[in-house]
PDB file of N, CA and C in Angstrom:
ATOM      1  N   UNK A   1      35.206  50.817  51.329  1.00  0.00           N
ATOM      2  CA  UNK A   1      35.447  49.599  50.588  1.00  0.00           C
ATOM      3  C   UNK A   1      34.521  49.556  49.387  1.00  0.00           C
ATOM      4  N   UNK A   2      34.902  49.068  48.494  1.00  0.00           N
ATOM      5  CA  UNK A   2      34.430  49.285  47.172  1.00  0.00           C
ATOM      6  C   UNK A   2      33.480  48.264  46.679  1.00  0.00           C
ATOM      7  N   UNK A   3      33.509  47.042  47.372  1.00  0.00           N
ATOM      8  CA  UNK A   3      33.113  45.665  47.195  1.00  0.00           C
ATOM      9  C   UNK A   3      31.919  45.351  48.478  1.00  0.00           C
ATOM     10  N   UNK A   4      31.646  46.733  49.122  1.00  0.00           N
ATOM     11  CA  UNK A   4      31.079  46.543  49.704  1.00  0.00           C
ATOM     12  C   UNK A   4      28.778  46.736  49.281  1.00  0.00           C
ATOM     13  N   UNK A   5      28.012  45.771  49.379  1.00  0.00           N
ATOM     14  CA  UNK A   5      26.847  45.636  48.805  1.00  0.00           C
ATOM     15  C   UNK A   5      26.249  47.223  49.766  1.00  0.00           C
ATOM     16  N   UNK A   6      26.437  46.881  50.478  1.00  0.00           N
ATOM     17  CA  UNK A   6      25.598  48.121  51.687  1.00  0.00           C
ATOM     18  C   UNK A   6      26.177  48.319  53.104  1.00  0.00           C
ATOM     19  N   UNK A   7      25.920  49.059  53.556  1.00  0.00           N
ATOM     20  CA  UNK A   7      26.683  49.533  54.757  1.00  0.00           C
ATOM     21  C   UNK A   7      25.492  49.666  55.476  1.00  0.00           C
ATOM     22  N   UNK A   8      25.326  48.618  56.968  1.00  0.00           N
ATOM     23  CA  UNK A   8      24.570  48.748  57.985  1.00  0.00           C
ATOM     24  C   UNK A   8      25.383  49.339  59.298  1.00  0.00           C
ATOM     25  N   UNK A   9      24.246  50.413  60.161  1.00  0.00           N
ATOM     26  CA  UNK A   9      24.738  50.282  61.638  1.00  0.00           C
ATOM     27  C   UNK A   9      24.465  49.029  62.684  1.00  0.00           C
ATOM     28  N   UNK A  10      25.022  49.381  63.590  1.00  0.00           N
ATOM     29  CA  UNK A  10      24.867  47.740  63.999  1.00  0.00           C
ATOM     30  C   UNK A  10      23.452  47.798  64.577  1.00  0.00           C
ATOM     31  N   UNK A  11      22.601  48.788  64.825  1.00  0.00           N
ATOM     32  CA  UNK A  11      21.450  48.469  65.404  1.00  0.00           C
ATOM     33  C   UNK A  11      20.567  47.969  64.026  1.00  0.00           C
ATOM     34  N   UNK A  12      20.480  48.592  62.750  1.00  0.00           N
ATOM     35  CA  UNK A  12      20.393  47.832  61.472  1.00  0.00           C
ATOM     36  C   UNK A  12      20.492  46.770  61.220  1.00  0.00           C
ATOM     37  N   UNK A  13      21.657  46.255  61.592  1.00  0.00           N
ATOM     38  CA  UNK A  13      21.818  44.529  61.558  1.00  0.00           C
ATOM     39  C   UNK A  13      21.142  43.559  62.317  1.00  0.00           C
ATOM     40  N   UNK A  14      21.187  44.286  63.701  1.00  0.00           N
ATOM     41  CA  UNK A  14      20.364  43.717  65.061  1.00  0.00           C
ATOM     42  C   UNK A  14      19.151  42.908  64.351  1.00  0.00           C
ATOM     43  N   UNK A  15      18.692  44.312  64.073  1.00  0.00           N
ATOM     44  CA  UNK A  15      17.242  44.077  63.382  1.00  0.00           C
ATOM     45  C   UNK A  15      16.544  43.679  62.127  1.00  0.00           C
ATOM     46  N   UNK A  16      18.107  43.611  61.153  1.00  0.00           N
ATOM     47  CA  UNK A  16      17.898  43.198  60.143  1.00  0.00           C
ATOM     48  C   UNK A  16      18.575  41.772  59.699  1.00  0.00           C
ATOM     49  N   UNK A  17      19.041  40.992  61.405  1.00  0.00           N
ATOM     50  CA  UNK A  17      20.004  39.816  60.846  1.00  0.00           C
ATOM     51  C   UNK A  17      19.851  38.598  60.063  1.00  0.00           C
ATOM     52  N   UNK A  18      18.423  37.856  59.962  1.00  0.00           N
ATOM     53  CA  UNK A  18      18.201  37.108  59.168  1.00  0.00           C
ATOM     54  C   UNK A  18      18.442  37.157  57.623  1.00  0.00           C
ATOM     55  N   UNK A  19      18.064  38.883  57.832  1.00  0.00           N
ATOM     56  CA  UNK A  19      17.706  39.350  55.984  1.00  0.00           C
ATOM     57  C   UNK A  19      19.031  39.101  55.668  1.00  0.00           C
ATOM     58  N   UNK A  20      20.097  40.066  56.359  1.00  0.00           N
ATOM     59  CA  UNK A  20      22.058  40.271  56.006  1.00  0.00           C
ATOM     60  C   UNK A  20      22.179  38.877  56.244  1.00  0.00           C
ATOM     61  N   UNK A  21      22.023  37.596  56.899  1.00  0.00           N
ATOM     62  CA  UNK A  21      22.808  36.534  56.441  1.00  0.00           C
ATOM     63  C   UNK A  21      21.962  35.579  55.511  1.00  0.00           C
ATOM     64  N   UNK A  22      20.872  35.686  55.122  1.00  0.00           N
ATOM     65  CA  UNK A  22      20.363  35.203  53.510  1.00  0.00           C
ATOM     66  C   UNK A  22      21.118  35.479  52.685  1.00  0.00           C
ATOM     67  N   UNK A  23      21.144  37.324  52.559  1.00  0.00           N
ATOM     68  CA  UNK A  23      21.726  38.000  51.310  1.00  0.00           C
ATOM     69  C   UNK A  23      23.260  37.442  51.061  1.00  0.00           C
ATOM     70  N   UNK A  24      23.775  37.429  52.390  1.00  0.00           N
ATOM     71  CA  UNK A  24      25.496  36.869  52.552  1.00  0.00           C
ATOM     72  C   UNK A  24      25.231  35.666  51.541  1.00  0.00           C
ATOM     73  N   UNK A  25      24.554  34.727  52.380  1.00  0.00           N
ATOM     74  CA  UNK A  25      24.448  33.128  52.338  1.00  0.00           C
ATOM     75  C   UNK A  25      24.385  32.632  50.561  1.00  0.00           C
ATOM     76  N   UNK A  26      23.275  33.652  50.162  1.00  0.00           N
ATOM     77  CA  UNK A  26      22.816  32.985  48.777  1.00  0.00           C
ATOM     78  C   UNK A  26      22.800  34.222  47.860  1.00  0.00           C
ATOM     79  N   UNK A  27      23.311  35.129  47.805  1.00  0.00           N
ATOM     80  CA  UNK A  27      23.089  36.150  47.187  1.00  0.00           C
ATOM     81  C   UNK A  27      24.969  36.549  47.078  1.00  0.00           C
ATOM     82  N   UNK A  28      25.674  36.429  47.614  1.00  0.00           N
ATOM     83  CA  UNK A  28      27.154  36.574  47.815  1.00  0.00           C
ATOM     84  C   UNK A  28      27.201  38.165  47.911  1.00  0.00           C
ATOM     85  N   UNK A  29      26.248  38.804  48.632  1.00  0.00           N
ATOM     86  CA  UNK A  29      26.208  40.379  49.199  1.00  0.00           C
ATOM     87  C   UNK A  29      27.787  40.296  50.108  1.00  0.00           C
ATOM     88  N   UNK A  30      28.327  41.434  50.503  1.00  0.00           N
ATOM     89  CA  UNK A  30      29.336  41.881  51.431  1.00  0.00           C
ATOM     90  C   UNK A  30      28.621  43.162  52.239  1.00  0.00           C
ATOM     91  N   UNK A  31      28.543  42.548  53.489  1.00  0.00           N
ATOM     92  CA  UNK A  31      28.093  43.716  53.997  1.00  0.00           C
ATOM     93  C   UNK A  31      28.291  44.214  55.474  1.00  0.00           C
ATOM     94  N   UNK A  32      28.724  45.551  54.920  1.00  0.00           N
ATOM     95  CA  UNK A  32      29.515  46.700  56.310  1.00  0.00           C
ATOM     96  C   UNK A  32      28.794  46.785  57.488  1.00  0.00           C
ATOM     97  N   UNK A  33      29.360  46.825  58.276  1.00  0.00           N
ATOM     98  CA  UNK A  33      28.471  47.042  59.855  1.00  0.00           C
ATOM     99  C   UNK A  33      29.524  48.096  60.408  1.00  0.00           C
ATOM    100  N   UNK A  34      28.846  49.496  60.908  1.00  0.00           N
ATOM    101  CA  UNK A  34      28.909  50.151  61.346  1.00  0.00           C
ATOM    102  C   UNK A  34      28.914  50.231  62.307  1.00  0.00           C
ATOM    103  N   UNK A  35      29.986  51.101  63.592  1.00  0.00           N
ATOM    104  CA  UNK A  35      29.591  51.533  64.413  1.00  0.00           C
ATOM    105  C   UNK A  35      30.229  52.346  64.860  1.00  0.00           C
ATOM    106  N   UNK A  36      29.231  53.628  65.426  1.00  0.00           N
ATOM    107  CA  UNK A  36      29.902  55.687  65.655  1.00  0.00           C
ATOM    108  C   UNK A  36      30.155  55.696  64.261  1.00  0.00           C
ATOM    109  N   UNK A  37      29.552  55.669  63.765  1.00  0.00           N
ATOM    110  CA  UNK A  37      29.830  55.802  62.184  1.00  0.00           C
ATOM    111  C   UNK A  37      31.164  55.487  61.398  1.00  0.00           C
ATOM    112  N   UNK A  38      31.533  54.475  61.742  1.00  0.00           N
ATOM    113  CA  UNK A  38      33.164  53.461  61.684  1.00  0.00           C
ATOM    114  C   UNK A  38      32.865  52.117  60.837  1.00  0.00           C
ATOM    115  N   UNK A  39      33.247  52.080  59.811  1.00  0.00           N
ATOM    116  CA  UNK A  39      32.957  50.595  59.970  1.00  0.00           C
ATOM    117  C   UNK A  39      34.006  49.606  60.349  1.00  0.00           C
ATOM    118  N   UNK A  40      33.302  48.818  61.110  1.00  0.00           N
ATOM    119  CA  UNK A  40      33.858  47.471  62.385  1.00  0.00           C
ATOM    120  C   UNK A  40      33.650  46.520  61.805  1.00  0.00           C
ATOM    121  N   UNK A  41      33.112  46.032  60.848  1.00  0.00           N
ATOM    122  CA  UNK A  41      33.535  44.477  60.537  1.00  0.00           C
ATOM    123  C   UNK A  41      32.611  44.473  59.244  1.00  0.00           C
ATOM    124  N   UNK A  42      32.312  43.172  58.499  1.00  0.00           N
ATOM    125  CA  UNK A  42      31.745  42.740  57.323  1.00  0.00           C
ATOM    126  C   UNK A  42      31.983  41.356  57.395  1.00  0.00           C
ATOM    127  N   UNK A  43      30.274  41.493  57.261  1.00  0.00           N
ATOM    128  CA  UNK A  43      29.812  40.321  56.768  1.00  0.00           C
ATOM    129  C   UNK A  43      29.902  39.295  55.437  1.00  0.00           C
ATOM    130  N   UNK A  44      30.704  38.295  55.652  1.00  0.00           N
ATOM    131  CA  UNK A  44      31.023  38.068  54.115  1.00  0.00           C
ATOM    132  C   UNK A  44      30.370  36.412  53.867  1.00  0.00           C
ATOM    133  N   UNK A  45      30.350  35.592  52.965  1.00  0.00           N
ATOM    134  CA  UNK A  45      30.300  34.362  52.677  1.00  0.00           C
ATOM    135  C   UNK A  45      31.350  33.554  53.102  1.00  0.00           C
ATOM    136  N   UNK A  46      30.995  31.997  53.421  1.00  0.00           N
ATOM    137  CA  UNK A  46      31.525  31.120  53.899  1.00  0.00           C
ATOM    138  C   UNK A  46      32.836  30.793  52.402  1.00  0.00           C
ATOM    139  N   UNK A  47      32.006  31.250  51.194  1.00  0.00           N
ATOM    140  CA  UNK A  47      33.058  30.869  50.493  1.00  0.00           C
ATOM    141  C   UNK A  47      34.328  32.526  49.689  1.00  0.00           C
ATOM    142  N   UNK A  48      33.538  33.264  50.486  1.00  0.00           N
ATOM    143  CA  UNK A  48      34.716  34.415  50.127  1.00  0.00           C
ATOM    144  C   UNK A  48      35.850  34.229  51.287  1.00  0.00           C
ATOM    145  N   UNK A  49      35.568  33.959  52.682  1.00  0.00           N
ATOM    146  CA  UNK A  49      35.882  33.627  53.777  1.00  0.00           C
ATOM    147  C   UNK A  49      37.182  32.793  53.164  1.00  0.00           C
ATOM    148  N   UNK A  50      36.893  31.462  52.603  1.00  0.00           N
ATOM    149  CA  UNK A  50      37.580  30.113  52.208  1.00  0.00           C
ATOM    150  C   UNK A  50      38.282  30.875  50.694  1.00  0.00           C
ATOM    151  N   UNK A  51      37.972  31.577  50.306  1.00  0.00           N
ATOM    152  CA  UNK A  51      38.739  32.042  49.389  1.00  0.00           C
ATOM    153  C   UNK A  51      39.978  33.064  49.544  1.00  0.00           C
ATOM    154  N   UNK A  52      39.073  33.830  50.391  1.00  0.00           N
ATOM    155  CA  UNK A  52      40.957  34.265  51.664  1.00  0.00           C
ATOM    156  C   UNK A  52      41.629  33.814  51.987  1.00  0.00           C
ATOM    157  N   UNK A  53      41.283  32.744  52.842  1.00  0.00           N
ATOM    158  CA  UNK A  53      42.426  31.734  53.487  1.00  0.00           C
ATOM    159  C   UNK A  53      42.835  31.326  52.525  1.00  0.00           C
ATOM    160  N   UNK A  54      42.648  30.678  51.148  1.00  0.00           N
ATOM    161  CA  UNK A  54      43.351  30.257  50.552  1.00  0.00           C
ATOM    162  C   UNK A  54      44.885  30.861  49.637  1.00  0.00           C
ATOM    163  N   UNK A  55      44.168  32.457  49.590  1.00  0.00           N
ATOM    164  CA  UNK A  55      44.852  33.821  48.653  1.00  0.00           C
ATOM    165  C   UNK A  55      46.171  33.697  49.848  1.00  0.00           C
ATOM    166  N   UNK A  56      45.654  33.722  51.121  1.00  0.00           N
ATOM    167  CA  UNK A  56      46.529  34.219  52.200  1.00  0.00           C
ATOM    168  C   UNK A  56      48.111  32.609  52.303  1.00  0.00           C
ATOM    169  N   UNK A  57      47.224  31.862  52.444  1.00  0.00           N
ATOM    170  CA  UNK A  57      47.764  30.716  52.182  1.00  0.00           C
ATOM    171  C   UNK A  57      48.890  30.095  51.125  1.00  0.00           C
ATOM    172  N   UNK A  58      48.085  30.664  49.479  1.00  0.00           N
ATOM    173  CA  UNK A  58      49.371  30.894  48.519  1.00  0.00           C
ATOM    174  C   UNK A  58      50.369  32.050  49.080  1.00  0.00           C
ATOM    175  N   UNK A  59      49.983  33.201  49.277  1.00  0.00           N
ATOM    176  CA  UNK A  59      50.743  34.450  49.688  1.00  0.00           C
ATOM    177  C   UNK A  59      52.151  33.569  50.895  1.00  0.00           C
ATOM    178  N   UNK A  60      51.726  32.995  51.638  1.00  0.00           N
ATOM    179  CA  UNK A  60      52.638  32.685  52.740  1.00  0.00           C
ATOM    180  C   UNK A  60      53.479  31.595  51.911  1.00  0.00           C
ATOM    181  N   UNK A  61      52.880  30.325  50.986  1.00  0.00           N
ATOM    182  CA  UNK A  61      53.911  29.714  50.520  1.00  0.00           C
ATOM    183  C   UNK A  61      54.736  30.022  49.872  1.00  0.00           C
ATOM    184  N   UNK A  62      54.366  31.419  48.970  1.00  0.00           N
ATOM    185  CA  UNK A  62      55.226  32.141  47.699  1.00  0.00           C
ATOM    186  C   UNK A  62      56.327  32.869  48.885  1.00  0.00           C
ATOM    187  N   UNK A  63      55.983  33.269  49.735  1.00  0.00           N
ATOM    188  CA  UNK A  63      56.908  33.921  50.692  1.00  0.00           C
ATOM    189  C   UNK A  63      57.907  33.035  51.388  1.00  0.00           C
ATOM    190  N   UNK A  64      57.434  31.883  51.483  1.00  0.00           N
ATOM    191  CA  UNK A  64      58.341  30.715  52.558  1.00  0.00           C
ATOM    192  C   UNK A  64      59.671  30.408  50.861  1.00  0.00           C
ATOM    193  N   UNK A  65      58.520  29.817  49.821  1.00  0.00           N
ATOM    194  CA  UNK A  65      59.682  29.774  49.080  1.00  0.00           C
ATOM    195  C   UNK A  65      60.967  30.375  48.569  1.00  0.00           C
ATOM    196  N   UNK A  66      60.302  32.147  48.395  1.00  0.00           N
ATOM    197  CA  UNK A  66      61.259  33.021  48.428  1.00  0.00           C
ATOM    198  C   UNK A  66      62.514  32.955  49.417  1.00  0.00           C
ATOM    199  N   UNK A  67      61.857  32.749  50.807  1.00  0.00           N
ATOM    200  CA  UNK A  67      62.832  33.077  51.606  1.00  0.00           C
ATOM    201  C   UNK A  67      64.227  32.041  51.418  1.00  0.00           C
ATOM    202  N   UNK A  68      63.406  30.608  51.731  1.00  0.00           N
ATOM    203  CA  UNK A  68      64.350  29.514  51.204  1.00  0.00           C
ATOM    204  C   UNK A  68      65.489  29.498  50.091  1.00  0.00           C
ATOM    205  N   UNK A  69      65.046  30.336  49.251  1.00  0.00           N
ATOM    206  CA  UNK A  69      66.077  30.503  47.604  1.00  0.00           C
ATOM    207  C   UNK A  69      67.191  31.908  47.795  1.00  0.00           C
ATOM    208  N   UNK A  70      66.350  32.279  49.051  1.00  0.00           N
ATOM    209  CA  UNK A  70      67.624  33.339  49.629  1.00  0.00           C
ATOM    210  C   UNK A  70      68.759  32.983  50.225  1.00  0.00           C
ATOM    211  N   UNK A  71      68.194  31.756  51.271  1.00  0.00           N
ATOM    212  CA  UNK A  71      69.161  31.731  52.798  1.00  0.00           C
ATOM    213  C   UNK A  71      70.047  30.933  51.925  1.00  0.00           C
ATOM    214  N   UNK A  72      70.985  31.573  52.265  1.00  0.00           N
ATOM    215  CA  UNK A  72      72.750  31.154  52.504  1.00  0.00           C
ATOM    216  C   UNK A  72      73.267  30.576  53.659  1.00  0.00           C
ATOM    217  N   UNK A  73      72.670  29.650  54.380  1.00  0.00           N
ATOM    218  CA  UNK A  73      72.937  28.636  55.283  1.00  0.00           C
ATOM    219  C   UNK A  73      73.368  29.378  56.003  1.00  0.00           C
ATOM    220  N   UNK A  74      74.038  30.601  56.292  1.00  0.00           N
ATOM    221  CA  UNK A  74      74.903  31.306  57.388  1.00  0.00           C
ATOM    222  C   UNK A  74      74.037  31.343  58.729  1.00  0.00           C
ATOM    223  N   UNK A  75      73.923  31.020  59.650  1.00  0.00           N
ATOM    224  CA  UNK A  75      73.680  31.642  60.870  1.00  0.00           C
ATOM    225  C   UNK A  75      74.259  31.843  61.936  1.00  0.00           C
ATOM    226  N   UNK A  76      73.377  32.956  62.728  1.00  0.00           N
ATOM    227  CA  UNK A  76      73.784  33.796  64.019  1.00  0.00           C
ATOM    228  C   UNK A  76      73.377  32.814  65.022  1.00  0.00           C
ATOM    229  N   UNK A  77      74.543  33.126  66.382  1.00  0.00           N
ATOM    230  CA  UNK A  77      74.031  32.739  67.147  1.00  0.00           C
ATOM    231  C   UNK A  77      73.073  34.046  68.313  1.00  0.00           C
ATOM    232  N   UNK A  78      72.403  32.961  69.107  1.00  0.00           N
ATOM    233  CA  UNK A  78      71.347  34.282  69.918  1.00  0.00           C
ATOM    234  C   UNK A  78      72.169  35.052  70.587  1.00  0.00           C
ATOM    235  N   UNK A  79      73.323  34.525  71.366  1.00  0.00           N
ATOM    236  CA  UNK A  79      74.767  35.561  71.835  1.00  0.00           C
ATOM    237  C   UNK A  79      75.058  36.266  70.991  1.00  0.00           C
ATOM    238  N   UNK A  80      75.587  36.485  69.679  1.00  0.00           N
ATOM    239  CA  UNK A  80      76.030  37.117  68.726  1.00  0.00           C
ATOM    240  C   UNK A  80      75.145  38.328  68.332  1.00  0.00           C
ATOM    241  N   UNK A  81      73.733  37.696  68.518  1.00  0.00           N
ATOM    242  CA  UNK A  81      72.818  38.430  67.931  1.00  0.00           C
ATOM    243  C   UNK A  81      72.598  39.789  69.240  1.00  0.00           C
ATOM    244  N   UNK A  82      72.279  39.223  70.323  1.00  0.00           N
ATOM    245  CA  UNK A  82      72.360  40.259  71.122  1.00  0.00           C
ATOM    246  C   UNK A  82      73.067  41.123  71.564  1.00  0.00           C
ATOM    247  N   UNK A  83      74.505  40.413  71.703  1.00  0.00           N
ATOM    248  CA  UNK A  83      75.795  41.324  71.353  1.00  0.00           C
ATOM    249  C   UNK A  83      75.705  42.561  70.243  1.00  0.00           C
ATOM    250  N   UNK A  84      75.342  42.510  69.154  1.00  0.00           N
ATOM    251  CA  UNK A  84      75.170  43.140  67.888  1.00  0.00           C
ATOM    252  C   UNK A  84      74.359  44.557  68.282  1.00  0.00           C
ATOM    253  N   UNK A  85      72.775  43.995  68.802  1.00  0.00           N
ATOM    254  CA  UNK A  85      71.887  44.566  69.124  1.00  0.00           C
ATOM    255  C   UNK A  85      72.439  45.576  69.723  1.00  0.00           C
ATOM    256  N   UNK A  86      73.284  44.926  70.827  1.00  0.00           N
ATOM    257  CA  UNK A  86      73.274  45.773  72.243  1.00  0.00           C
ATOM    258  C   UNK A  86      74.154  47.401  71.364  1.00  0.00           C
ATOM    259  N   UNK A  87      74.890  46.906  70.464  1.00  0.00           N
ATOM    260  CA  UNK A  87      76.103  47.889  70.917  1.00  0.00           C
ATOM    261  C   UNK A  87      75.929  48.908  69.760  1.00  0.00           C
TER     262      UNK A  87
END
């Protein structure tokens, strides 16, 4: 990841957790946690966090609207549908 400040293992973090959630907190660091040499998760800010949900949030309404400007009122029934499936 490209956006990532530094890459810790998790025994790193263990020991370094106050420091990684300052840097998160007030510094807007992103930072990798390792583990078997994988990285497993990242540490991010409360407001990069809230800035996802929100990206994710437009993403799903632009998608609900799309879908809406598609449907042609037609529908299946769940018999029909499985019928279909089956054969």
């Amino acid at each position: 990841m490209d956006t990532l400040v530094e890459t810790l293992t998790t025994r790193e973090a263990r020991s370094q957790f106050s420091e990684v959630l300052g840097r998160v907190q007030y510094g807007d660091d992103r930072i990798g946690i390792t583990r078997n040499g994988k990285l497993a998760a990242v540490v991010v800010s409360v407001g990069d966090l809230e800035a996802l949900e929100q990206f994710e949030m437009a993403q799903d309404l632009a998608a609900h609207r799309a879908a809406r400007a598609e449907d042609d009122g037609q529908r299946v029934s769940l018999e029909t549908l499985r019928s279909e499936l089956a054969a």
